[in-house]
C-alpha atoms as a PDB file:
ATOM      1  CA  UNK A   1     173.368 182.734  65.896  1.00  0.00           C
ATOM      2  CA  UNK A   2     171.480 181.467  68.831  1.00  0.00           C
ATOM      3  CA  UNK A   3     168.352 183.407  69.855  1.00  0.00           C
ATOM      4  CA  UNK A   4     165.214 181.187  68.315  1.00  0.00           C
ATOM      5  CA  UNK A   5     165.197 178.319  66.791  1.00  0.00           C
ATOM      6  CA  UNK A   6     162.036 176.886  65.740  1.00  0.00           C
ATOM      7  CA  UNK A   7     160.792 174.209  62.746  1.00  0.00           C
ATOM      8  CA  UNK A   8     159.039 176.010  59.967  1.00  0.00           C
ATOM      9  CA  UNK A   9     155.977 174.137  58.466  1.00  0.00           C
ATOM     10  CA  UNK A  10     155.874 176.064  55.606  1.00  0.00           C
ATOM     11  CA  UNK A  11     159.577 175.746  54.670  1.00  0.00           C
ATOM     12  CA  UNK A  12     159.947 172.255  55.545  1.00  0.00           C
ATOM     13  CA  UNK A  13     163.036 173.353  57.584  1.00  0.00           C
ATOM     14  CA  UNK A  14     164.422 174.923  60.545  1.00  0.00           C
ATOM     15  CA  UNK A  15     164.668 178.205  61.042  1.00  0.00           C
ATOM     16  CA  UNK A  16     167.006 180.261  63.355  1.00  0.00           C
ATOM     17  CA  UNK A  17     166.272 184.021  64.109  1.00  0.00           C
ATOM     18  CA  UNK A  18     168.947 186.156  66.360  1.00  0.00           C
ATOM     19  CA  UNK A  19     171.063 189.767  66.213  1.00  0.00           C
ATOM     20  CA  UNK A  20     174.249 190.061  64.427  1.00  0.00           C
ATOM     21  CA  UNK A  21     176.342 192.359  62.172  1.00  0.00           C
ATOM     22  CA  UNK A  22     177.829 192.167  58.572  1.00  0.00           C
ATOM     23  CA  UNK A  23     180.580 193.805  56.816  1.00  0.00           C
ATOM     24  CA  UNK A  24     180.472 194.854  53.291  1.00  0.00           C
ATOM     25  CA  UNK A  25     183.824 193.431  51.999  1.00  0.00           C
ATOM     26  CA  UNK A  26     183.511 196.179  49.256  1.00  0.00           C
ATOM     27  CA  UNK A  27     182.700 199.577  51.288  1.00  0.00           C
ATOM     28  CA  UNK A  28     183.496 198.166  54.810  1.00  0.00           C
ATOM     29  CA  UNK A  29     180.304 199.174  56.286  1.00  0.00           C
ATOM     30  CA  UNK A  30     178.485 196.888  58.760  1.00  0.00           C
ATOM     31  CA  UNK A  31     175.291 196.331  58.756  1.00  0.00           C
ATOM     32  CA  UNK A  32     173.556 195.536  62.493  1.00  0.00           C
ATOM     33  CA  UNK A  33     170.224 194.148  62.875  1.00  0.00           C
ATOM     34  CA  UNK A  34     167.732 190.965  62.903  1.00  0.00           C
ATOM     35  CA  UNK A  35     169.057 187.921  60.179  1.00  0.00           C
ATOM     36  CA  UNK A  36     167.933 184.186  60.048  1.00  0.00           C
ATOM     37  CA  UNK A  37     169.510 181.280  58.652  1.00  0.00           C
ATOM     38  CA  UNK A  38     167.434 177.861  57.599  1.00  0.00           C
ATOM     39  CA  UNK A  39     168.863 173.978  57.531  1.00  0.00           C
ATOM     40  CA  UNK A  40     167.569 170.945  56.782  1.00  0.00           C
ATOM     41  CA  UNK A  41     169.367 168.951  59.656  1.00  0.00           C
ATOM     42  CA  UNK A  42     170.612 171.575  62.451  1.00  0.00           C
ATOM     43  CA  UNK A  43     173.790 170.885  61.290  1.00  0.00           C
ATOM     44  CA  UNK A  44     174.456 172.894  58.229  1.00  0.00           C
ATOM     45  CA  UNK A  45     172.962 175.506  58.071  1.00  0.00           C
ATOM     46  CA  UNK A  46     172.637 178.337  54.967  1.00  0.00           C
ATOM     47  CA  UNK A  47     174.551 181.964  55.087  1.00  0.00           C
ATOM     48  CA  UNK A  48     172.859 184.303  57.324  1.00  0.00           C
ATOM     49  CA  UNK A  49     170.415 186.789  55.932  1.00  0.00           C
ATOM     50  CA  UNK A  50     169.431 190.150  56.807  1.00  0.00           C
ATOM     51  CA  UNK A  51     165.733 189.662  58.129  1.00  0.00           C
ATOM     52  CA  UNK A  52     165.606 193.792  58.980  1.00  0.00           C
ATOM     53  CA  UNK A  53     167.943 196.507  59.695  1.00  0.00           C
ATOM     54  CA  UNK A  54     167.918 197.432  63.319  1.00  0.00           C
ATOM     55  CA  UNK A  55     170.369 198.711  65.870  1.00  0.00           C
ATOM     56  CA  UNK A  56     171.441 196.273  68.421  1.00  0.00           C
ATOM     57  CA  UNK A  57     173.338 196.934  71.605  1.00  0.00           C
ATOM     58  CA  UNK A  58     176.831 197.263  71.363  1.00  0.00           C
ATOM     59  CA  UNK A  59     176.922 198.642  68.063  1.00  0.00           C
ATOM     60  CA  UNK A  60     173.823 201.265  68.334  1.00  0.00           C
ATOM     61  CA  UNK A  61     174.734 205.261  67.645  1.00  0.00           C
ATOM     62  CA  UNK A  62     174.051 206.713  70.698  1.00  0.00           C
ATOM     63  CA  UNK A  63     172.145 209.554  69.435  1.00  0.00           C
ATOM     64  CA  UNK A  64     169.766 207.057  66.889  1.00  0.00           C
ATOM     65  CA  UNK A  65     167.048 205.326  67.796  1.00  0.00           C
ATOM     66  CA  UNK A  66     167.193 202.297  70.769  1.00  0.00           C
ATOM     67  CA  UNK A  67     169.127 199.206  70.603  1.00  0.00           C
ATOM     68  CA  UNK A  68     166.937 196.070  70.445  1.00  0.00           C
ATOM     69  CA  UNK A  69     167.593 192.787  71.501  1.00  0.00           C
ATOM     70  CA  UNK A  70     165.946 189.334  72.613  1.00  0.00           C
ATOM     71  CA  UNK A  71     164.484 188.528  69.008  1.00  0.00           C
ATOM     72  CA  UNK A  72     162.194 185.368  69.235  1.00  0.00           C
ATOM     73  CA  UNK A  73     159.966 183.839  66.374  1.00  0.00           C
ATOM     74  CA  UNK A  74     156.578 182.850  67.927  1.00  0.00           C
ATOM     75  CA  UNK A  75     153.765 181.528  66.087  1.00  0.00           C
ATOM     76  CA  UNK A  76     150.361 181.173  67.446  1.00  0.00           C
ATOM     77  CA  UNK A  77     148.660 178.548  65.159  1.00  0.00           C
ATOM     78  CA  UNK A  78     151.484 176.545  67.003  1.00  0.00           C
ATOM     79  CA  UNK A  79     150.561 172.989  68.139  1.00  0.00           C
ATOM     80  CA  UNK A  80     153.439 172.544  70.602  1.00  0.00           C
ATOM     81  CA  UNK A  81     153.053 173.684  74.326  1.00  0.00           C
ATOM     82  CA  UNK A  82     156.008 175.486  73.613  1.00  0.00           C
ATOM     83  CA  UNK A  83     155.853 177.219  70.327  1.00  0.00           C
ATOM     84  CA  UNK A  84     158.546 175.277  68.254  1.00  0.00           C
ATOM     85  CA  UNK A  85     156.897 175.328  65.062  1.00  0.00           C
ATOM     86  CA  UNK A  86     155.961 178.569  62.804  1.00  0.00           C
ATOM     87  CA  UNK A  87     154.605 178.549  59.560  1.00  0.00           C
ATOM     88  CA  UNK A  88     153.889 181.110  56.486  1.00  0.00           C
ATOM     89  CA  UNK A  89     153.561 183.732  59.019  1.00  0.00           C
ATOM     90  CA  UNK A  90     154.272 184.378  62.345  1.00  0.00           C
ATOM     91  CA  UNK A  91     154.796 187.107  65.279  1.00  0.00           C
ATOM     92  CA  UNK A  92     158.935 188.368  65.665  1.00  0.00           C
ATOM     93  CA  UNK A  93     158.979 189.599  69.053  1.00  0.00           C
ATOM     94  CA  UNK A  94     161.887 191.443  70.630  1.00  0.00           C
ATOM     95  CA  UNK A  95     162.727 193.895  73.614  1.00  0.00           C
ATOM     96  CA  UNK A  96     163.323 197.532  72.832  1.00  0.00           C
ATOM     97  CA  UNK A  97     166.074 199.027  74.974  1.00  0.00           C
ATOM     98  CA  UNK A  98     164.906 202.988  75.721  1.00  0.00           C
ATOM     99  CA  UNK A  99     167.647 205.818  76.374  1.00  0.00           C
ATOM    100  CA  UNK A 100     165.813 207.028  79.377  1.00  0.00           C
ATOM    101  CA  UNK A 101     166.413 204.745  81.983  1.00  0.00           C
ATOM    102  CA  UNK A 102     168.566 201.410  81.871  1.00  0.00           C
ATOM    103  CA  UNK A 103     165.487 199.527  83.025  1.00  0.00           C
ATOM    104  CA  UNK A 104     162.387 201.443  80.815  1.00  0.00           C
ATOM    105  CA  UNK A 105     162.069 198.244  78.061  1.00  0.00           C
ATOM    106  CA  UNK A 106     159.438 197.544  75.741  1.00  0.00           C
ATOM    107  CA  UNK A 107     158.323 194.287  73.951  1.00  0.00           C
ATOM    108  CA  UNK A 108     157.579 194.575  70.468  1.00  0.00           C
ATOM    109  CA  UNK A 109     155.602 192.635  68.054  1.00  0.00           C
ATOM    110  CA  UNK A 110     156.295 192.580  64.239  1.00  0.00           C
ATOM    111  CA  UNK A 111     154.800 190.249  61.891  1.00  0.00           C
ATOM    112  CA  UNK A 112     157.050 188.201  59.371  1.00  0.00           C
ATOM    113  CA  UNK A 113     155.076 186.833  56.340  1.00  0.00           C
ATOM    114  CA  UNK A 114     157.687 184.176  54.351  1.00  0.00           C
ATOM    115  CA  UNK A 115     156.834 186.186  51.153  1.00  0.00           C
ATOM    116  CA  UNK A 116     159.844 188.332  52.449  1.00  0.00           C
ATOM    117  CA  UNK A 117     162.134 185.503  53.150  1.00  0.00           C
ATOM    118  CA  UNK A 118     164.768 183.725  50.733  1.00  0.00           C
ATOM    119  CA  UNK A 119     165.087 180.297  50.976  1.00  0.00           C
END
């Protein structure tokens, strides 16, 4: 996991947003989208958790919706020049990959409440 990394006020931790997949050791199915981890000291860091269900490049079904990729956790209340804290709730932005033409791309803004996250 490596796409944004920022310190989370509310949490009192850090808090790591990027892409993956997961297989289901029981029915083998994986599972492709957004997931986040947390840790206390950058170096250990929690089991990463499904954040949404999305398809991501690489492993999107051609005839479903886009791929996305690019997620980044952005907060606005943010002190720092360069956004590196978020709090209770913050902006998930990411890039939306459209079928139509390699370069047709949209950014995308969803908001993530911590409510909906397990820490």
């Amino acid at each position: 996991m490596t796409s944004s990394l920022t310190y989370n006020t509310q949490l009192d931790r850090f808090l790591l947003i990027s892409l993956g997949t997961e297989r289901n050791a029981v029915t083998g199915d994986t599972t492709a989208g957004v997931y986040y981890a947390l840790s206390d000291d950058l170096v250990r860091w929690t089991s990463r958790t499904l954040l949404f269900e999305a398809p991501i490049r690489g492993h999107a079904d051609p005839d479903g919706p886009p791929p996305i990729g690019y997620p980044s956790a952005l907060d606005p209340d943010s002190p720092g020049r360069n956004f590196d804290t978020t709090d209770a709730r913050f902006y998930l932005f990411f890039t939306r990959f459209n079928r139509t033409d390699p370069m047709d791309r949209d950014l995308v803004r969803v908001t993530v409440e911590l409510r909906h996250l397990r820490s």
